[in-house]
C-alpha atoms as a PDB file:
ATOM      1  CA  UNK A   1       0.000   0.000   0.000  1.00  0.00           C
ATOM      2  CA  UNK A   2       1.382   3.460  -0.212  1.00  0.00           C
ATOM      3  CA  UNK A   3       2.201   5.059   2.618  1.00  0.00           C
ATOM      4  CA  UNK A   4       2.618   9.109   3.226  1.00  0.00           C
ATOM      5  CA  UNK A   5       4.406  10.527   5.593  1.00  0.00           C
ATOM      6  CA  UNK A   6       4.607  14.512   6.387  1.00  0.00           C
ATOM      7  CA  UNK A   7       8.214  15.490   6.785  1.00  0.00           C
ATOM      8  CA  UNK A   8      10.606  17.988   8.020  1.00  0.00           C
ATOM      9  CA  UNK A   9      14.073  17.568   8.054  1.00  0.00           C
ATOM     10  CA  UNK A  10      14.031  14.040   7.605  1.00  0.00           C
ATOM     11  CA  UNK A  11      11.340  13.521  10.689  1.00  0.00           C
ATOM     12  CA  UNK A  12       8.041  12.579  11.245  1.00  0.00           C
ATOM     13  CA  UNK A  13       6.553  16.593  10.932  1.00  0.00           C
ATOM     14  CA  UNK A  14       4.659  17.743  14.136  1.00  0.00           C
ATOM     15  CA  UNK A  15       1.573  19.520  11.978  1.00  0.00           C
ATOM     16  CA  UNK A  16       0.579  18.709   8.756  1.00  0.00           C
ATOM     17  CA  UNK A  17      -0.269  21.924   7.154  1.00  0.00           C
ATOM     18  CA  UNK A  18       3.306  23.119   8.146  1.00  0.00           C
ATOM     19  CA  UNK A  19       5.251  20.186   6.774  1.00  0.00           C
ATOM     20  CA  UNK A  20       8.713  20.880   4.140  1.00  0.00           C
ATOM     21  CA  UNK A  21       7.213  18.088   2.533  1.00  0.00           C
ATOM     22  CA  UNK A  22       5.861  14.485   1.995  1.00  0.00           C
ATOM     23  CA  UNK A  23       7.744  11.121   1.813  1.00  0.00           C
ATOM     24  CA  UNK A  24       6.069   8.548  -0.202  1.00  0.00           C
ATOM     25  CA  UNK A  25       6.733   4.831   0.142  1.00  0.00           C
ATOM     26  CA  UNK A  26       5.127   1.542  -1.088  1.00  0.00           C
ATOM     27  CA  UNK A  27       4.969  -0.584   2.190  1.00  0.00           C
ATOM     28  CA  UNK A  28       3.818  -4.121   2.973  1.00  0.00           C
ATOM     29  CA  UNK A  29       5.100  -6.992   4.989  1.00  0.00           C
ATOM     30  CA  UNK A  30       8.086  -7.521   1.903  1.00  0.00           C
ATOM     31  CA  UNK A  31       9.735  -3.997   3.204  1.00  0.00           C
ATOM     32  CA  UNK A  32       9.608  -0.464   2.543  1.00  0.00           C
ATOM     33  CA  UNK A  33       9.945   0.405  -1.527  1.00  0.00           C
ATOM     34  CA  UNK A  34      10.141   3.464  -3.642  1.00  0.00           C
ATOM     35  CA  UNK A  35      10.531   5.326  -1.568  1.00  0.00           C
ATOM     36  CA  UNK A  36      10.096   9.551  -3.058  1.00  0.00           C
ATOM     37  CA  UNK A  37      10.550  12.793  -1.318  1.00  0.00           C
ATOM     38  CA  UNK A  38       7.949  15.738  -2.708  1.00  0.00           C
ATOM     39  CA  UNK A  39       8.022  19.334  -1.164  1.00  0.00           C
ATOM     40  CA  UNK A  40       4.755  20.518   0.093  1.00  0.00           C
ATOM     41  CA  UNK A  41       2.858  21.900  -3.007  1.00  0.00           C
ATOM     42  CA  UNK A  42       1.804  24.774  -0.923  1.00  0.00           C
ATOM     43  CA  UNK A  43      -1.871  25.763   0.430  1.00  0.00           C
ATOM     44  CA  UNK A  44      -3.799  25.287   3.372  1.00  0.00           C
ATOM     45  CA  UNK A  45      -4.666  22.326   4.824  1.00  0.00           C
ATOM     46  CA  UNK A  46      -7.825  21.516   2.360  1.00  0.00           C
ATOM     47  CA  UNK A  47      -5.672  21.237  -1.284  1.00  0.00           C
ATOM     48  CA  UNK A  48      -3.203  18.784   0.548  1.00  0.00           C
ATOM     49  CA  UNK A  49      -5.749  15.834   1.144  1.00  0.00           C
ATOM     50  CA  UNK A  50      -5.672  16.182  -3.182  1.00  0.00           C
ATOM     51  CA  UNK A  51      -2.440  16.278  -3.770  1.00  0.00           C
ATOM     52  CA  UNK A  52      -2.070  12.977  -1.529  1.00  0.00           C
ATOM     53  CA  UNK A  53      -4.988  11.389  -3.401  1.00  0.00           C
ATOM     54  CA  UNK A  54      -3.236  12.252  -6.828  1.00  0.00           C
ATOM     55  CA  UNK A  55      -0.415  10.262  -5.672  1.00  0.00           C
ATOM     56  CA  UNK A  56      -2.608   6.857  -4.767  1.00  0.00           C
ATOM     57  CA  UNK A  57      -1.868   7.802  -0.692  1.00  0.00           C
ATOM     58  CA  UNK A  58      -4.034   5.241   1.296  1.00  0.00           C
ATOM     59  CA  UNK A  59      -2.464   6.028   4.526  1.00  0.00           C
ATOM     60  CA  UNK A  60      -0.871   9.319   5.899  1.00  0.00           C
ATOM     61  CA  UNK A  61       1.690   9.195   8.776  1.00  0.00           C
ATOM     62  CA  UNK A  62       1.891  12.572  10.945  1.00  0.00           C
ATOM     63  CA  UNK A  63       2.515  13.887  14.031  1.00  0.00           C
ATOM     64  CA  UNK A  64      -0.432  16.346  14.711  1.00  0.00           C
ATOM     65  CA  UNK A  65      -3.318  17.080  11.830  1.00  0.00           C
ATOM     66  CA  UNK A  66      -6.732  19.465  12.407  1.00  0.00           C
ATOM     67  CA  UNK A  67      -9.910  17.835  12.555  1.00  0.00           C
ATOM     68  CA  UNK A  68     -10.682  19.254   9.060  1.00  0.00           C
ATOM     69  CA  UNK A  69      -7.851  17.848   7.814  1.00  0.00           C
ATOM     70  CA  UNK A  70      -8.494  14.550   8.976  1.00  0.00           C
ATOM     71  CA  UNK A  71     -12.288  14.814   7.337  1.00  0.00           C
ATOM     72  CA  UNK A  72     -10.692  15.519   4.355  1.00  0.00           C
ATOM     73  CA  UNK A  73      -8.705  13.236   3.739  1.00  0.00           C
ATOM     74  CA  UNK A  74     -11.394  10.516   4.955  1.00  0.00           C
ATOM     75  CA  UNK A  75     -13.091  11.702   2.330  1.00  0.00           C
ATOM     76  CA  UNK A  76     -10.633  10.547  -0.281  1.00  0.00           C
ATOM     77  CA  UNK A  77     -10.129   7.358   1.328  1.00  0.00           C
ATOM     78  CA  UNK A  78      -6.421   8.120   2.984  1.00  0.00           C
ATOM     79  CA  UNK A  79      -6.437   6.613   6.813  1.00  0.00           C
ATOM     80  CA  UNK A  80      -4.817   9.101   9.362  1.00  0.00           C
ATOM     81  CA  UNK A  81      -1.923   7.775  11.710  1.00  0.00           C
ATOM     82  CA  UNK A  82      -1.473  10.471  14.252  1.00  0.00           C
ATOM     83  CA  UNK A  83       0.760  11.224  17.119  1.00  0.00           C
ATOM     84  CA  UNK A  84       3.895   9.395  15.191  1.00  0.00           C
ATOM     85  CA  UNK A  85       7.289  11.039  15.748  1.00  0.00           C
ATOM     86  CA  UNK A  86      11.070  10.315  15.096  1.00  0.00           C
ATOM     87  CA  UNK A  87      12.631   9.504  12.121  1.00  0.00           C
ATOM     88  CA  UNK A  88      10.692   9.153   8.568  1.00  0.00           C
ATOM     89  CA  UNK A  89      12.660   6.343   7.733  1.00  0.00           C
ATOM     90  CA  UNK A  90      11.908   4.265  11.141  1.00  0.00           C
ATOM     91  CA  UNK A  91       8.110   5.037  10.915  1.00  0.00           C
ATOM     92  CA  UNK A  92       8.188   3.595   7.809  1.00  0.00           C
ATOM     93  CA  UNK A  93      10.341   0.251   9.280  1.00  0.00           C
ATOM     94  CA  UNK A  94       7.364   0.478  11.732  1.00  0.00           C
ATOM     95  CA  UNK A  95       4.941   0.416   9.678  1.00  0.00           C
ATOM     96  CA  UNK A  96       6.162  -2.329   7.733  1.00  0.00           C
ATOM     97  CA  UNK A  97       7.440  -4.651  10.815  1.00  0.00           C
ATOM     98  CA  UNK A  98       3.838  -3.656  12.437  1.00  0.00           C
ATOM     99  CA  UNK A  99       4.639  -2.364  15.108  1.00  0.00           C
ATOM    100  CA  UNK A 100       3.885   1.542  14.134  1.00  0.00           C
ATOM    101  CA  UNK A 101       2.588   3.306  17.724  1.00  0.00           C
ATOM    102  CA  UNK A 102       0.497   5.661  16.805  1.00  0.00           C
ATOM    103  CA  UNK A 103      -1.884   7.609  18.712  1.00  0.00           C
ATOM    104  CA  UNK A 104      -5.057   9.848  18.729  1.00  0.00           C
ATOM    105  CA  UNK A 105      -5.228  12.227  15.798  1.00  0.00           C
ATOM    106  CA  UNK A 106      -5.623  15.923  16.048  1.00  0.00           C
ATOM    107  CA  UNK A 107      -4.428  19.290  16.524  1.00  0.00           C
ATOM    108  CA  UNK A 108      -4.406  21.008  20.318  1.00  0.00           C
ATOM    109  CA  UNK A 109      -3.551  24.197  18.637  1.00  0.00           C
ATOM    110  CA  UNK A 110      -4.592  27.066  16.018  1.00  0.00           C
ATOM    111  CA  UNK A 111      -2.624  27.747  13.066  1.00  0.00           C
ATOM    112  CA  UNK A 112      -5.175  29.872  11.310  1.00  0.00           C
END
């Protein structure tokens, strides 16, 4: 499945909206493959969830994502992994291996 995962400076990013950019990966149980890099296209949190869509994104990998966010990319059919941190490339071993810890999705703050 391919896998998403908002990124800044080679971690997990702490907001979505804010990310440098999105690390895309093709992960199931055989390992982590092709994996890209793509800077944030720009725009608010609403044009992202379309971007991600346009690249076949079925689940997104983030620290800390608004509730709109979330809705919207529901919509689209992308799942929403929350509350993931460290490294990009050991979420992705995580995800892979199983053993991904991720927590309750959301956003305790304003950015608007």
């Amino acid at each position: 499945m391919k896998v998403a995962v908002a990124t800044f400076d080679g971690q997990v990013s702490e907001h979505f909206g804010k990310c440098q950019g999105f690390t895309f990966a093709k992960v199931d149980g055989d390992g982590v493959k092709d994996v890209e890099y793509a800077e944030n296209p720009g725009g608010h949190c609403a044009v992202l969830p379309d971007f991600l869509a346009s690249k076949d994104v079925k689940i997104m990998l983030v620290g800390g994502i608004g509730g709109g966010a979330i809705q919207n990319l529901q919509s689209r059919g992308i799942d929403v992994i929350g509350s993931v941190s460290g490294s990009v490339e050991a979420a992705l071993e995580e995800m892979k291996n199983g053993t991904l810890s991720g927590g309750a999705v959301g956003c305790g703050h304003n950015h608007h």
